[in-house]
Protein backbone atom coordinates (compact mmCIF):
# COMPACT_ATOMS: atom_id res chain seq x y z
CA UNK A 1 74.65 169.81 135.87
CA UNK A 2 77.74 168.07 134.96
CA UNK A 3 79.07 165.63 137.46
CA UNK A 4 81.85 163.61 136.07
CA UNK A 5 85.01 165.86 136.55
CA UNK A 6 85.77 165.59 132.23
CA UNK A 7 82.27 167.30 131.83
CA UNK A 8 83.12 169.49 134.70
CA UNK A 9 86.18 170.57 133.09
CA UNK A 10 84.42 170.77 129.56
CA UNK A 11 81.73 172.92 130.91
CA UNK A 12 84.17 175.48 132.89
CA UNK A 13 86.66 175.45 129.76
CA UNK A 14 83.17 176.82 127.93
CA UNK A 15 82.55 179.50 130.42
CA UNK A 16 86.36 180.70 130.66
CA UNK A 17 85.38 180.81 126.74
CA UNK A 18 82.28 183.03 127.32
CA UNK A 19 83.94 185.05 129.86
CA UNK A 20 86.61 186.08 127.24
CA UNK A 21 84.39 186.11 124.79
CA UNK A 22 82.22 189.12 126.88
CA UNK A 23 85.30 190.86 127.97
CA UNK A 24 85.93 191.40 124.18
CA UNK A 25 82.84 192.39 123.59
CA UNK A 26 83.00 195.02 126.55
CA UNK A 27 86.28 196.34 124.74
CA UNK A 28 84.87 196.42 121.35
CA UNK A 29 82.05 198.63 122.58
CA UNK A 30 84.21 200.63 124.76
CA UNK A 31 86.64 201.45 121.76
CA UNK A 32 83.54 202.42 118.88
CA UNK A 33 84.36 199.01 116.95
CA UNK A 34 82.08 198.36 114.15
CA UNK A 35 78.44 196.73 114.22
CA UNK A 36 79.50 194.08 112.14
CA UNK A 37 82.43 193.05 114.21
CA UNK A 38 80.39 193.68 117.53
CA UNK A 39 77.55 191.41 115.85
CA UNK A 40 79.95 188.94 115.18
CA UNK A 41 81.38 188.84 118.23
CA UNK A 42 77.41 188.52 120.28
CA UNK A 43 77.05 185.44 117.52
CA UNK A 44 80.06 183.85 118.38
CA UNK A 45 78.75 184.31 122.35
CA UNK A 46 75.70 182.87 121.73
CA UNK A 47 77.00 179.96 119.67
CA UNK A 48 78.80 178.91 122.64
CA UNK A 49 76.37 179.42 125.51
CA UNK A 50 74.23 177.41 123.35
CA UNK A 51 76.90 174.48 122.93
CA UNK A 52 77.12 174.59 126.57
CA UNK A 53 73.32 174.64 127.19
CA UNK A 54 73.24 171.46 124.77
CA UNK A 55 75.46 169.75 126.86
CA UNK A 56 74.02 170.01 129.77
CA UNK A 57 70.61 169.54 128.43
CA UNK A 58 72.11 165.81 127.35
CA UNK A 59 73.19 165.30 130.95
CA UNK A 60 70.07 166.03 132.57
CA UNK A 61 68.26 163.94 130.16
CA UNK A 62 70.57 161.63 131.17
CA UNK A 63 70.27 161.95 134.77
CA UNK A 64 66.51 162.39 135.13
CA UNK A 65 66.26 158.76 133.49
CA UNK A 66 68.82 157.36 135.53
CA UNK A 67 71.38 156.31 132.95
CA UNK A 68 74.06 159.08 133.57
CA UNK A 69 76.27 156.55 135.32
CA UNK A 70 75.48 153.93 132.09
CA UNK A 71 78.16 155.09 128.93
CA UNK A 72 76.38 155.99 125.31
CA UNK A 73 77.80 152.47 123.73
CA UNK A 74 75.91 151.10 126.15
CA UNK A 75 74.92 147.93 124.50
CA UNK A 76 71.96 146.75 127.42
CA UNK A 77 68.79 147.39 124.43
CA UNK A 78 66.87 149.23 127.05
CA UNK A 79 69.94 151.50 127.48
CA UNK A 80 70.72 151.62 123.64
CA UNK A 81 67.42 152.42 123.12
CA UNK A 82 67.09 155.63 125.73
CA UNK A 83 70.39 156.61 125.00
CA UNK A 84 69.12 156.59 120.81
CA UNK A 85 66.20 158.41 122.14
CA UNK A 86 68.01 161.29 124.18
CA UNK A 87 70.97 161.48 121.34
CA UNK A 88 67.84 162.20 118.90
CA UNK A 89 66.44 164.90 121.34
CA UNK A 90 68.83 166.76 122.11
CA UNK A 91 69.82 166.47 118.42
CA UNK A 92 66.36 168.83 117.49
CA UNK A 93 67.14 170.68 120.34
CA UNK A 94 70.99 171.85 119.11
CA UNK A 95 69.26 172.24 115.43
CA UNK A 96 66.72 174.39 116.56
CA UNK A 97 68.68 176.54 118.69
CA UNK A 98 71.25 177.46 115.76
């Protein structure tokens, strides 16, 4: 979950996003619009519930290790190091999910 209140406001910015993004959708269907655009419109939904799952992926990474409080130029090696380590996992993760 996001905790600070910028990732707060990131993450709700995302699903006012989504939100708008499904009440097109509803309309497009609702008015006959094309599969193409109606496809386009599900990919562009997805793209973003899946930029919001990343993030808060990285945060509970980040909180289940105990370095959410610690910031990622953190320059403590053991922090560097974790932080490296989650950057790179969540990384595959985003990747994957395109």
């Amino acid at each position: 979950m996001p905790h600070s209140p910028e990732d707060k406001k990131r993450a709700i910015t995302r699903l006012r996003r989504i939100r708008g993004q499904a009440e097109a959708l509803e309309r497009q269907i609702a008015e006959g619009s094309s599969c193409g655009d109606v496809l386009q419109q599900l990919s562009a939904m997805r793209g973003a519930v899946t930029g919001l799952m990343s993030d808060v992926l990285e945060g509970h990474l980040l909180e289940s290790f105990g370095h959410a409080d610690c910031p990622p130029d953190c320059r403590e090696p053991d922090h560097e190091k974790l932080h490296a380590s989650i950057a790179e996992a969540v990384g595959l993760v985003r990747a994957y999910l395109k």
